[in-house]
Every structure is written in C-alpha cells, then in structure tokens.
Protein backbone atom coordinates (compact mmCIF):
# COMPACT_ATOMS: atom_id res chain seq x y z
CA UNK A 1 -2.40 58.86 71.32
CA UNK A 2 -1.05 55.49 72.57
CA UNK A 3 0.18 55.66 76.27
CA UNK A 4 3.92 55.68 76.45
CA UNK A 5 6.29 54.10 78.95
CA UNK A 6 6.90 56.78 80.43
CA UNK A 7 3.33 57.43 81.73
CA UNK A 8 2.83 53.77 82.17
CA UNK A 9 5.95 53.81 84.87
CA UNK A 10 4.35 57.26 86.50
CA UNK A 11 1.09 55.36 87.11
CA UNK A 12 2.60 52.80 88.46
CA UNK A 13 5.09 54.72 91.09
CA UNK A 14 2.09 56.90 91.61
CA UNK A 15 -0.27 53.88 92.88
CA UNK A 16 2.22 53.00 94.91
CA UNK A 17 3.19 56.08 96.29
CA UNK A 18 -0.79 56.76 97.21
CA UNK A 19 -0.66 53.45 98.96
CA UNK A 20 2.45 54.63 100.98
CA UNK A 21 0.33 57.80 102.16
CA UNK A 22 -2.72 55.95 103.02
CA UNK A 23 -1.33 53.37 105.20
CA UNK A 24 -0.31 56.42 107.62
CA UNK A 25 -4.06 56.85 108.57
CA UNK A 26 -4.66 53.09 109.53
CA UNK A 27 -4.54 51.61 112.58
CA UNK A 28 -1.76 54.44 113.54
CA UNK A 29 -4.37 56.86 113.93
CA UNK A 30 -5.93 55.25 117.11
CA UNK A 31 -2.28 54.58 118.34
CA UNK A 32 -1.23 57.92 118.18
CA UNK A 33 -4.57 59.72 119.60
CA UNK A 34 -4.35 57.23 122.78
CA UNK A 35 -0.48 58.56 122.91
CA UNK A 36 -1.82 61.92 123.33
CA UNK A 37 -4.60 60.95 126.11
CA UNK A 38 -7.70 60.92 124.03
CA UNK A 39 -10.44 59.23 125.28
CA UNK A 40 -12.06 56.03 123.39
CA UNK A 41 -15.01 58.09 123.22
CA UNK A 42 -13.16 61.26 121.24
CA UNK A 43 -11.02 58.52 119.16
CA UNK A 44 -13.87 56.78 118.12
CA UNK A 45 -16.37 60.13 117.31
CA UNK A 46 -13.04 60.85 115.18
CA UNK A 47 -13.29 57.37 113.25
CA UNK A 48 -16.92 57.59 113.02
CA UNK A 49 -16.61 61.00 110.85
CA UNK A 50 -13.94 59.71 108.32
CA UNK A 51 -16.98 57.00 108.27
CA UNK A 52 -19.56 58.99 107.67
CA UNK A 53 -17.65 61.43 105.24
CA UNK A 54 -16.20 58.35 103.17
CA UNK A 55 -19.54 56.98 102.86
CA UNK A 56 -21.47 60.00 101.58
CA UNK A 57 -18.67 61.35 99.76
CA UNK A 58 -18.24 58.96 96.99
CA UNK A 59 -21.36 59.61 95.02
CA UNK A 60 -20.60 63.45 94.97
CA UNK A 61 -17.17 62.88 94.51
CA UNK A 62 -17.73 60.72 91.07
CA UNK A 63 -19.67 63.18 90.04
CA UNK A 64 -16.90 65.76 90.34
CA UNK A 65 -14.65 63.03 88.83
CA UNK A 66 -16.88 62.90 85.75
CA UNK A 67 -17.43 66.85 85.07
CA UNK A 68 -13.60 67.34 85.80
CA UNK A 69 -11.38 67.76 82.33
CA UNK A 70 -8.10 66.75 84.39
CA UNK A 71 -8.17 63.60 86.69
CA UNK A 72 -4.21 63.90 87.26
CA UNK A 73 -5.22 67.46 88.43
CA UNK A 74 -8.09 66.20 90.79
CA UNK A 75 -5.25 63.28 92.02
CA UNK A 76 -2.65 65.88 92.81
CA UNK A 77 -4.98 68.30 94.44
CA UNK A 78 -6.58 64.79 96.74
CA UNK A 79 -3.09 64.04 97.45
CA UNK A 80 -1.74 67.22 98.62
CA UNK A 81 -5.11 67.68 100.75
CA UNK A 82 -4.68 64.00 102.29
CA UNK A 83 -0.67 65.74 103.40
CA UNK A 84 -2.57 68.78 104.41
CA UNK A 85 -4.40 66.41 107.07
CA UNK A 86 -1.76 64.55 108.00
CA UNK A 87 0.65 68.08 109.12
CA UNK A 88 -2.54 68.91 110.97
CA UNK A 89 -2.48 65.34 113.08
CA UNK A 90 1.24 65.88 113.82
CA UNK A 91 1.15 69.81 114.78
CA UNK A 92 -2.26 70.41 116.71
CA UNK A 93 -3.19 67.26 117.74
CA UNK A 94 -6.52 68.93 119.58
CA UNK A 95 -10.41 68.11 118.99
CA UNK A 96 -11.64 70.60 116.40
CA UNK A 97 -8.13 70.23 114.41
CA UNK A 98 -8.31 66.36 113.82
CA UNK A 99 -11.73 66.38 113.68
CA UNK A 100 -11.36 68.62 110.44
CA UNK A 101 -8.57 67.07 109.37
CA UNK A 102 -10.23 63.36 109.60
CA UNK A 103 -13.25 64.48 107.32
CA UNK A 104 -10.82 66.38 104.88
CA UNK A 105 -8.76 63.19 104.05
CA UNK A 106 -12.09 61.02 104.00
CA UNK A 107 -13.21 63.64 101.60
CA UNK A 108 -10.16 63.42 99.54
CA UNK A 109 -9.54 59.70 99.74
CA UNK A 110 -12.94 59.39 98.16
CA UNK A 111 -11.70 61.18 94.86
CA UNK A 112 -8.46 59.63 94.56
CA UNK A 113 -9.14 55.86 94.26
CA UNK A 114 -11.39 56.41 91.49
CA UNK A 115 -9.14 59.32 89.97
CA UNK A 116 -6.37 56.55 89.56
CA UNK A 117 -9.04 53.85 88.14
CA UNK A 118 -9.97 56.77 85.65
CA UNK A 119 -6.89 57.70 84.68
CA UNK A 120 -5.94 54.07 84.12
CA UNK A 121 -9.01 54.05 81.49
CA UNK A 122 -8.29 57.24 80.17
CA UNK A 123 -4.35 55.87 79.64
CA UNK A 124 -4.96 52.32 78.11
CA UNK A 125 -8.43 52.50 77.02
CA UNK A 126 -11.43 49.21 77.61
CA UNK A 127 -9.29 46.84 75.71
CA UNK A 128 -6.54 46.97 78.51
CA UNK A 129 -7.84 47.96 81.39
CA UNK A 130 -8.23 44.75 82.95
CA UNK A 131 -4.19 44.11 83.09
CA UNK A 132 -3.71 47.59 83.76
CA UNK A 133 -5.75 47.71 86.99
CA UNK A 134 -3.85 44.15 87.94
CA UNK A 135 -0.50 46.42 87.78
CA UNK A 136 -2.23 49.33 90.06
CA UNK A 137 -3.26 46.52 92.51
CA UNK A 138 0.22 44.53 92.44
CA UNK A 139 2.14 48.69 93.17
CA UNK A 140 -0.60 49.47 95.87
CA UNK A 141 -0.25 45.92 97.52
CA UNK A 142 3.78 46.44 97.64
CA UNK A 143 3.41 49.87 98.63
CA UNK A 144 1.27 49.15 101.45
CA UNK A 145 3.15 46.55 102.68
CA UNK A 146 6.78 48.50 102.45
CA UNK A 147 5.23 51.77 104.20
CA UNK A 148 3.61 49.90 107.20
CA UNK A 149 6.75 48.34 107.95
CA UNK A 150 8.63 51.50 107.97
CA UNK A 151 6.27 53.61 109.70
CA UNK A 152 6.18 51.25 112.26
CA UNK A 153 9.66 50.81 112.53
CA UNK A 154 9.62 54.84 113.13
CA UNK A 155 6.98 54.58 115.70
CA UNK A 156 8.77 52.36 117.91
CA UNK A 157 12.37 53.77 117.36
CA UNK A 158 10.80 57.70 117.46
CA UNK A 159 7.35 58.60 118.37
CA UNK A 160 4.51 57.98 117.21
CA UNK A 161 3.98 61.74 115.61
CA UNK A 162 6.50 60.42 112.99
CA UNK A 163 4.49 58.29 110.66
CA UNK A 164 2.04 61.07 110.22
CA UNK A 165 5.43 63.47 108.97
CA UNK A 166 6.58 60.55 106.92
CA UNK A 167 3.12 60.69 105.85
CA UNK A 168 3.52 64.56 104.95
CA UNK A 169 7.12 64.16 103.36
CA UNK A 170 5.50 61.78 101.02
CA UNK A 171 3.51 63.93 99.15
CA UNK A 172 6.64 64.90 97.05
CA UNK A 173 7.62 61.61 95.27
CA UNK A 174 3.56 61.26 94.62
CA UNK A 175 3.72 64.31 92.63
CA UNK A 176 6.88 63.73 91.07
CA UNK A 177 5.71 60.16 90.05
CA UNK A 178 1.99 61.86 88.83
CA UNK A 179 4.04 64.50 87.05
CA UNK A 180 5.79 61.42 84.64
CA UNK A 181 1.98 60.80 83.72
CA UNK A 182 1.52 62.66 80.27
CA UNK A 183 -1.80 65.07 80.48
CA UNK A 184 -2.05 64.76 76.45
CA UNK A 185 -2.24 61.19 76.77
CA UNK A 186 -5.76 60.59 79.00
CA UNK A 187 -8.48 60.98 76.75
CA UNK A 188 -10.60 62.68 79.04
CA UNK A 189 -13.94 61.12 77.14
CA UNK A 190 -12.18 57.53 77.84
CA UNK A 191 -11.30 58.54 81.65
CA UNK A 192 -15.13 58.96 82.00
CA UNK A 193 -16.70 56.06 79.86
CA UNK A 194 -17.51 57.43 76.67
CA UNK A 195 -15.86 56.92 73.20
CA UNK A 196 -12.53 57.98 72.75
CA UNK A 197 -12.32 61.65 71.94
CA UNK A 198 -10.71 60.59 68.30
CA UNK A 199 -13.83 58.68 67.49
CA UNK A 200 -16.33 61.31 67.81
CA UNK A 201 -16.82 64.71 67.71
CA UNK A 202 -19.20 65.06 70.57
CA UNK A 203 -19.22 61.76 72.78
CA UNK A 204 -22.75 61.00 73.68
CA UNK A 205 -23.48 60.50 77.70
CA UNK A 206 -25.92 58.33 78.77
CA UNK A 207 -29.04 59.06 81.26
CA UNK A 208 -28.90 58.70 84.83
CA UNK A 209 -31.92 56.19 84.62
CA UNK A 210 -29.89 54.44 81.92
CA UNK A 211 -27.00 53.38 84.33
CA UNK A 212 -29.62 51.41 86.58
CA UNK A 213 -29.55 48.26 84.94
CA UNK A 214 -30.20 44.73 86.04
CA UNK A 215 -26.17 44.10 85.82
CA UNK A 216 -25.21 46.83 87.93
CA UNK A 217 -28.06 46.00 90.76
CA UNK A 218 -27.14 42.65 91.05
CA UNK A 219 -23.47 43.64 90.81
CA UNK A 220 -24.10 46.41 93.50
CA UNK A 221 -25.97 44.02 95.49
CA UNK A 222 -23.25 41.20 95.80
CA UNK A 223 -20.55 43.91 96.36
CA UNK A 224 -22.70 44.95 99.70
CA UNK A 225 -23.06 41.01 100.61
CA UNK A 226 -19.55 40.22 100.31
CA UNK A 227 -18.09 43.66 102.48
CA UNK A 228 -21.17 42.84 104.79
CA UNK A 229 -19.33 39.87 104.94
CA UNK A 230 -15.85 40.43 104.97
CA UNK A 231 -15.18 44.01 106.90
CA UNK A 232 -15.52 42.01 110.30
CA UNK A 233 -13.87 39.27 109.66
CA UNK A 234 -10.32 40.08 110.13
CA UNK A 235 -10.93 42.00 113.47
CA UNK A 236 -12.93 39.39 114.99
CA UNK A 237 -10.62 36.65 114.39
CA UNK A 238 -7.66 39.28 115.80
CA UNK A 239 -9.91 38.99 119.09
CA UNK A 240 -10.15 34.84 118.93
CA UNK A 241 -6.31 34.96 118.71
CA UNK A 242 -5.27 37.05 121.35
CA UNK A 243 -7.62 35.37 123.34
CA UNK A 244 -5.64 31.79 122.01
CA UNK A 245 -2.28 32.65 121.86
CA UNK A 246 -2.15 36.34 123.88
CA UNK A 247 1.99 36.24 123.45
CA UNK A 248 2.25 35.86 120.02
CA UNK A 249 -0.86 38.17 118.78
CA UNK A 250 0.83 40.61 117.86
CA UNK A 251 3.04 38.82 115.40
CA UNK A 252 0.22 36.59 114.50
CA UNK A 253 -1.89 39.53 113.25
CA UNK A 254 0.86 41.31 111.61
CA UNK A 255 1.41 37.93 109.65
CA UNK A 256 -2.45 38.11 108.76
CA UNK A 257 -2.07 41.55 107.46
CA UNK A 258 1.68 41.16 105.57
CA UNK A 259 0.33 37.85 104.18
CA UNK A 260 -2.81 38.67 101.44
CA UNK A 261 -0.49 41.77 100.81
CA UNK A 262 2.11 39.64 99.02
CA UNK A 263 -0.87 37.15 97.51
CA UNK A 264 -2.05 40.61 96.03
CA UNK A 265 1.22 41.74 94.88
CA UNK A 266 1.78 38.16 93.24
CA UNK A 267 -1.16 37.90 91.32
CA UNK A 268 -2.75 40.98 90.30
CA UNK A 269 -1.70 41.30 87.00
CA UNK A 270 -2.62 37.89 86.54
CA UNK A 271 -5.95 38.27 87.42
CA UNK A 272 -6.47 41.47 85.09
CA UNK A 273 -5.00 38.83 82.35
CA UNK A 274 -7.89 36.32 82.95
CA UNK A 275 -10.48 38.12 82.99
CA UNK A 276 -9.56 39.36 79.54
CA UNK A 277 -9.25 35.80 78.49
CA UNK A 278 -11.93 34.31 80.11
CA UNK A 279 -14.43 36.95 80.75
CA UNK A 280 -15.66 38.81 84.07
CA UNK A 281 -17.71 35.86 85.62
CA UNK A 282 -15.09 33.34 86.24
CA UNK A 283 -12.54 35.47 87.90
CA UNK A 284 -15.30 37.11 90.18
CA UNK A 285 -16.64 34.10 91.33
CA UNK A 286 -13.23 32.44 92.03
CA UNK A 287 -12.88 35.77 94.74
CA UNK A 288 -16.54 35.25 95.99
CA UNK A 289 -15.93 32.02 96.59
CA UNK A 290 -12.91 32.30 98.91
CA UNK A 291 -14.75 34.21 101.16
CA UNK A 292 -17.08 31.77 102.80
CA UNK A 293 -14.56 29.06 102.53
CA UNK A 294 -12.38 31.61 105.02
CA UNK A 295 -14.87 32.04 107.20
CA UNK A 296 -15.57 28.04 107.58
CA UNK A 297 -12.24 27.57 108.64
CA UNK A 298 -11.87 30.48 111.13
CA UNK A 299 -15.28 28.65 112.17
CA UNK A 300 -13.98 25.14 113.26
CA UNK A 301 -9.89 25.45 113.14
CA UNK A 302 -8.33 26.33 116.45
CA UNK A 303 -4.70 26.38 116.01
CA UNK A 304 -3.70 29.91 115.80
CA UNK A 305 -0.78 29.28 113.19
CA UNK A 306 -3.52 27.55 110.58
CA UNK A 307 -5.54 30.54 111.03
CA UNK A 308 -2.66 32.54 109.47
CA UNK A 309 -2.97 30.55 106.91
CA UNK A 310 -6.36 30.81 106.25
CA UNK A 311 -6.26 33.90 106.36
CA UNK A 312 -4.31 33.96 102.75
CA UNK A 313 -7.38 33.53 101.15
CA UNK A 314 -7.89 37.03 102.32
CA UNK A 315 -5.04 38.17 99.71
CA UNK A 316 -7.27 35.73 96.67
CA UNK A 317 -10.33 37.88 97.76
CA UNK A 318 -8.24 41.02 97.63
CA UNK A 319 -7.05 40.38 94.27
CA UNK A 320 -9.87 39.34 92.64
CA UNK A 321 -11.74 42.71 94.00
CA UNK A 322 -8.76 45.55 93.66
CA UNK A 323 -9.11 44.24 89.48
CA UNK A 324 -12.69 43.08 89.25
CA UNK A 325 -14.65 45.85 90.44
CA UNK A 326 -13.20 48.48 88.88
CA UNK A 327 -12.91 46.61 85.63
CA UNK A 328 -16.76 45.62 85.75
CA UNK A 329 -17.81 49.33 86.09
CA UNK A 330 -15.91 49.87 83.36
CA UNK A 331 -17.99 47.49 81.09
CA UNK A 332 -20.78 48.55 82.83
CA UNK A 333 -20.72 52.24 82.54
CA UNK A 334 -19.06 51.91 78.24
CA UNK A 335 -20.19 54.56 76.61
CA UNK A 336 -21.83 56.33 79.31
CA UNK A 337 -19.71 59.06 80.36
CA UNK A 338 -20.64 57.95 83.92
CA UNK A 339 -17.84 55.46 84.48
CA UNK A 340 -16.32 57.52 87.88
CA UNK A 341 -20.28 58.40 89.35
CA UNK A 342 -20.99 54.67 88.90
CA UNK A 343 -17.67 54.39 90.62
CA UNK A 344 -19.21 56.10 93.30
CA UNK A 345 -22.64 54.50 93.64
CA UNK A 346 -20.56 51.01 93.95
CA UNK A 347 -18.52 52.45 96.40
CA UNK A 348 -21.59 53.67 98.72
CA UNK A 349 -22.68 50.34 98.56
CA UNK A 350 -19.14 49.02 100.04
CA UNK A 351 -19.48 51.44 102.52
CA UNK A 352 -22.60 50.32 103.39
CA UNK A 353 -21.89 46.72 103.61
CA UNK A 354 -18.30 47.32 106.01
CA UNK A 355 -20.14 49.69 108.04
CA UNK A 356 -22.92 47.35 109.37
CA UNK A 357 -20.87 44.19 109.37
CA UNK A 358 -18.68 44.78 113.04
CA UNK A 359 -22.09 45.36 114.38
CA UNK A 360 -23.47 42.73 113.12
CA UNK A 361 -20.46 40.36 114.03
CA UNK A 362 -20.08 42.17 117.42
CA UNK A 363 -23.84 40.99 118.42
CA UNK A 364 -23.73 37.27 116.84
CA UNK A 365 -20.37 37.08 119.13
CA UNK A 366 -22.16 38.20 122.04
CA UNK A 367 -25.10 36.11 121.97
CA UNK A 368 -23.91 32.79 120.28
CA UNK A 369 -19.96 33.25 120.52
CA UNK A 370 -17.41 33.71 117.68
CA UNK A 371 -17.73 30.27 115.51
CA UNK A 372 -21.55 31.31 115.06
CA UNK A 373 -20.48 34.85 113.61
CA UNK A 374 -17.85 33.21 111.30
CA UNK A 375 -20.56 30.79 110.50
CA UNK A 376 -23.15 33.72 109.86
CA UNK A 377 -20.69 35.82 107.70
CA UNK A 378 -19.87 32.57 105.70
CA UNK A 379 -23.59 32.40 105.23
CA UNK A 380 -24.02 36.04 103.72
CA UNK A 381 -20.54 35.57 101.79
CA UNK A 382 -22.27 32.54 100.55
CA UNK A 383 -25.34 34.28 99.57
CA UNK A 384 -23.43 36.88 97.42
CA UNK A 385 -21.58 34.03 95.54
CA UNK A 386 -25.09 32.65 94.35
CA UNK A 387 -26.07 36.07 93.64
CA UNK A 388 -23.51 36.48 91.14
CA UNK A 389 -23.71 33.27 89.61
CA UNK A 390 -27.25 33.28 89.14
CA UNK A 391 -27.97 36.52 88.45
CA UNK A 392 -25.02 38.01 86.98
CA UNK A 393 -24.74 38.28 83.07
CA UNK A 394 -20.88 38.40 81.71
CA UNK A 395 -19.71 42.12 81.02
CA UNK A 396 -16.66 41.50 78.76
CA UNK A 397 -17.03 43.45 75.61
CA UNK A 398 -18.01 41.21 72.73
CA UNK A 399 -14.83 42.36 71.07
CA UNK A 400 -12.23 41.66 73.73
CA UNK A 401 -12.93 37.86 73.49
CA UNK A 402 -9.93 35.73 72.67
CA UNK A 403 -10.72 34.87 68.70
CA UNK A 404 -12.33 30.85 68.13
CA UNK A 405 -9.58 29.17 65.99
CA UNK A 406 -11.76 26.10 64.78
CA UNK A 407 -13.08 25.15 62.00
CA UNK A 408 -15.49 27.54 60.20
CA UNK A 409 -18.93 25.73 59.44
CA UNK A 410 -19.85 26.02 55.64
C-alpha cells in the first residue's frame, strides 16, 4: 500500500518532535547538574555512561529493531522512556537517580534514530528513500534549532529544571504526530531490508557473514575517520575563541551551532534528490570533502567572525551525513533483512570514532597547540575522503538510475 499524506506529514512532525526532545539532554545536562552542586567528577562519570551505553547499545538495539514487527511501536515506547528520564532529572536530581536515568535515555536514543530511518524505508520503500531521509533531516535540523532556543529562553527566564519538564511535556505531540503514521502502511519486510511483503511470500534474510562486504568495511571505515575527525572539532575551536574574543563567545558559539542547523534545514531534501540522480559517490564525497577544508581554515584564520563562517561547512557535512549514511545502509543491507543491525554496526563505528577524537585533539593541543590539532584532524578527515574515493564502489540500485535518453546503437 502506497504511503499516504497523511503518514508522510506524521513522519515528518514526528522527526521533528524527536529532535525537540533530544536537544533537552545536550549541553543543558552539565548546566543543570553544576546548578545543583555536582562535582565535575560526578557530571562527567554521568556523561561517560550515556557514552558507554550509546556505544554498546546500538548493535543490540538493531537487532531488536530487526526482530520487532512494529517500529512505530518500538519509537513510541523509546520516546516515552527518553520522558521517563527526563521527569527523573527534574524530580530527584541525586546520584543513583540520574545515573539510571542517563543510561536509560542512551539506551533508548539508540533505538529511535534507526526506528525513524526504518520506518522511513518501510513507508516509501528503496526507490524514495533518499528524498525521504532529506525531509527527516530538514524537520530534525528545524526542530533542533526551534527547541534550543526555547529551552534556553526558559532556563534563563525560570530555572534551569525547566527544559528537562519541557522536555517531559513533549512527549505528547511526539505521540500524537507518530499516531498520524498509518501501522498498515510500513511493510515491516521493507522497514528491515528485505523485499516488500507483496512480492514474496516468505522474504529471504541474508547471513550475518553475508553483510561483511568490502562496501560496508570501507564504508564503516571512512565513517570512523571522518567522526574521528570531526567530534572535536567544534569544541576545540569553542576554546580558541573564548580565548580570542572572551566577550563575545558566547554569541560566537551559539552562531556556530544555529548556523549548519539552517544549512541542514536548507538543503536536505536536496541532497536526498542528488543522490538519486547522481548516485551515492558524488554526494558523499562532496560532505567528506568539507571536512578537511574546515579544519584548514580553523588552522590558519584568526578572526573570530570568519571562523563562524567556516564553521558553515559544518551544516554541508551535516547534510550530506543525516541523508547519506542512512541511505547507503539501505543499499547496502537490500534484501537482507538486516538493514536496522547494519544500522547498528555503522553506528558503533561513529561512536567509536567521536569517542577517541577529544582525546586525541586534547593531547595534539597540549603538546603542539591548537593549529597542529586542526591540522592533524584535517589530515585524518583527509584520509577518509581518499578512502571513499578509492575504495568505495557506488551503491545506487541499478534501477534507480535516471534513464540515458540518447541515441540507441543498432
């Protein structure tokens, strides 16, 4: 059955209404826990856990994904856990309480990107997905954007317990926007890879071994480069310009955050577009590619207000990735059955990468100063490009190219 509009708009509310509940347990989190006279030490073993649970959790958690007959059901249930946690930061903000509620909403958060990516799949099927994800990113980005701002405005005019009930509260127009999202229309075999259901009786499921291939290890590979890469990047150069310009850091950062956000929102769907048109390759490289080119310029500019520019290439990188990585798995995993544990596997490898890359930056800073580390991370960003183009084989589907309108040979 053909998705309707009326699922199509629910999907689309619903991204954004996930992004609205996500942004409460950003950089509010430490905020709020040094309100309430934690200790760095307890605020960061807090951090760590989320962390730690994020990272392991995502293989297990597309595995649940893929044996599940209901995504929208595994969505609602993440959501109303990830509301759970946040009531438990607001009310008992003691030790064993956040600590719980941090690895609950790690847990949860690690089933309910990829329950909107399958979803998605199981809505429009492979012949769409590509613009579809573009529309999820283009919701998320405005979403994010729109609930930082008003947290923060209720933060400063309230206290800081606020944005984690705002957090809470939201949990109703997420469900109401999931409940718009028609269960009859996911084809649960298309939600995890295989054949539509129509097609065949009993959709075959490929091996574990079988998902292994060259494509997805060099794919896999380049994904860990590029967050090694990338995951320090934005907090380092926070530190160069508060050291720069200490009045205006604040604004100067919020700018750096605010301003990829609306790059994102922009061109999304534009993104998904291309990469129907002209395959996976292109638009993936175009996103690789911004990365070192951002980290040459934090590297030698030192006017604070053209590192706010720079840092726009942050939303091209953003784009490119929200679409491309998703949509990639897809390809990768067709016929499978596997599409949310590959998922999973791609998203332990961008935990990986984030993970090690403030340490790494943290130590290069130390020992040879911040231009060095920009230079370094340019290096590995740089490394990941030519991984990709050398290595990487295109994954569009034979059938979604555009058709060749010349002349037939006789």
């Amino acid at each position: 059955m053909p998705a309707s509009r009326r699922s199509l708009r629910g999907l689309d509310w619903f991204a954004f209404f996930v992004a609205d509940v996500q942004t409460g347990f950003g950089p509010f989190v430490s905020v709020y826990l040094t309100a309430q006279k934690w200790t760095q030490v307890d605020i960061g073993l807090i951090l760590s856990v989320a962390g730690v649970v994020s990272l392991i959790g995502q293989i297990p958690g597309g595995v649940l994904l893929d044996a599940a007959r209901s995504e929208r059901l595994v969505a609602a249930t993440a959501v109303g856990l990830i509301s759970a946690s946040a009531i438990a930061y607001a009310a008992w903000p003691i030790f064993p309480i956040v600590f719980t509620a941090a690895a609950l909403h790690a847990a949860a958060s690690c089933l309910l990107g990829p329950a909107i990516a399958a979803m998605s799949l199981g809505l429009v099927g492979q012949s769409a997905i590509g613009e579809r994800l573009g529309r999820n990113a283009r919701f998320a980005s405005i979403g994010a954007g729109l609930s930082a701002a008003i947290m923060g405005a209720c933060g400063y005019f309230f206290e800081t317990r606020s944005v984690f009930l705002v957090t809470a509260a939201l949990l109703i127009p997420t469900w109401i926007a999931l409940s718009f999202i028609a269960p009859r229309e996911i084809d649960p075999e298309q939600a995890h890879g295989s054949p539509p259901q129509q097609q065949v009786d009993r959709p075959a499921r490929g091996t574990l071994r079988s998902l292994l291939s060259r494509p997805l290890l060099v794919f896999g590979c380049s994904i860990l480069l590029f967050h090694l890469a990338n995951a320090a990047m934005l907090p380092l150069m926070g530190s160069v310009l508060t050291t720069r310009s200490s009045d205006w850091a604040t604004i100067l950062i919020a700018a750096c955050m605010v301003g990829p956000q609306i790059v994102v929102a922009l061109c999304s769907p534009w993104a998904g577009r291309q990469a129907q048109r002209w395959g996976r390759r292109p638009i993936l490289l175009i996103g690789l590619a911004a990365l070192p080119l951002r980290g040459l310029l934090f590297a030698t500019v030192t006017d604070p207000y053209l590192l706010v520019l720079a840092q726009l290439l942050d939303g091209v990188t953003a784009t490119v990735f929200s679409v491309m990585v998703p949509l990639t798995v897809a390809d990768l995993t067709r016929g499978t059955g596997h599409f949310n544990l590959t998922q999973g596997l791609v998203g332990t490898m961008m935990g990986i990468g984030a993970s090690l890359s403030p340490t790494l930056a943290g130590y290069i800073t130390d020992t040879a100063g911040s231009s060095t580390a920009f230079l370094g991370l340019a290096v590995i960003a740089f490394v990941g490009l030519m991984v990709v183009a050398l290595f990487m084989p295109e994954t569009r589907p034979h059938e979604q190219k555009p058709p060749c309108h010349g002349k037939k040979s006789p």
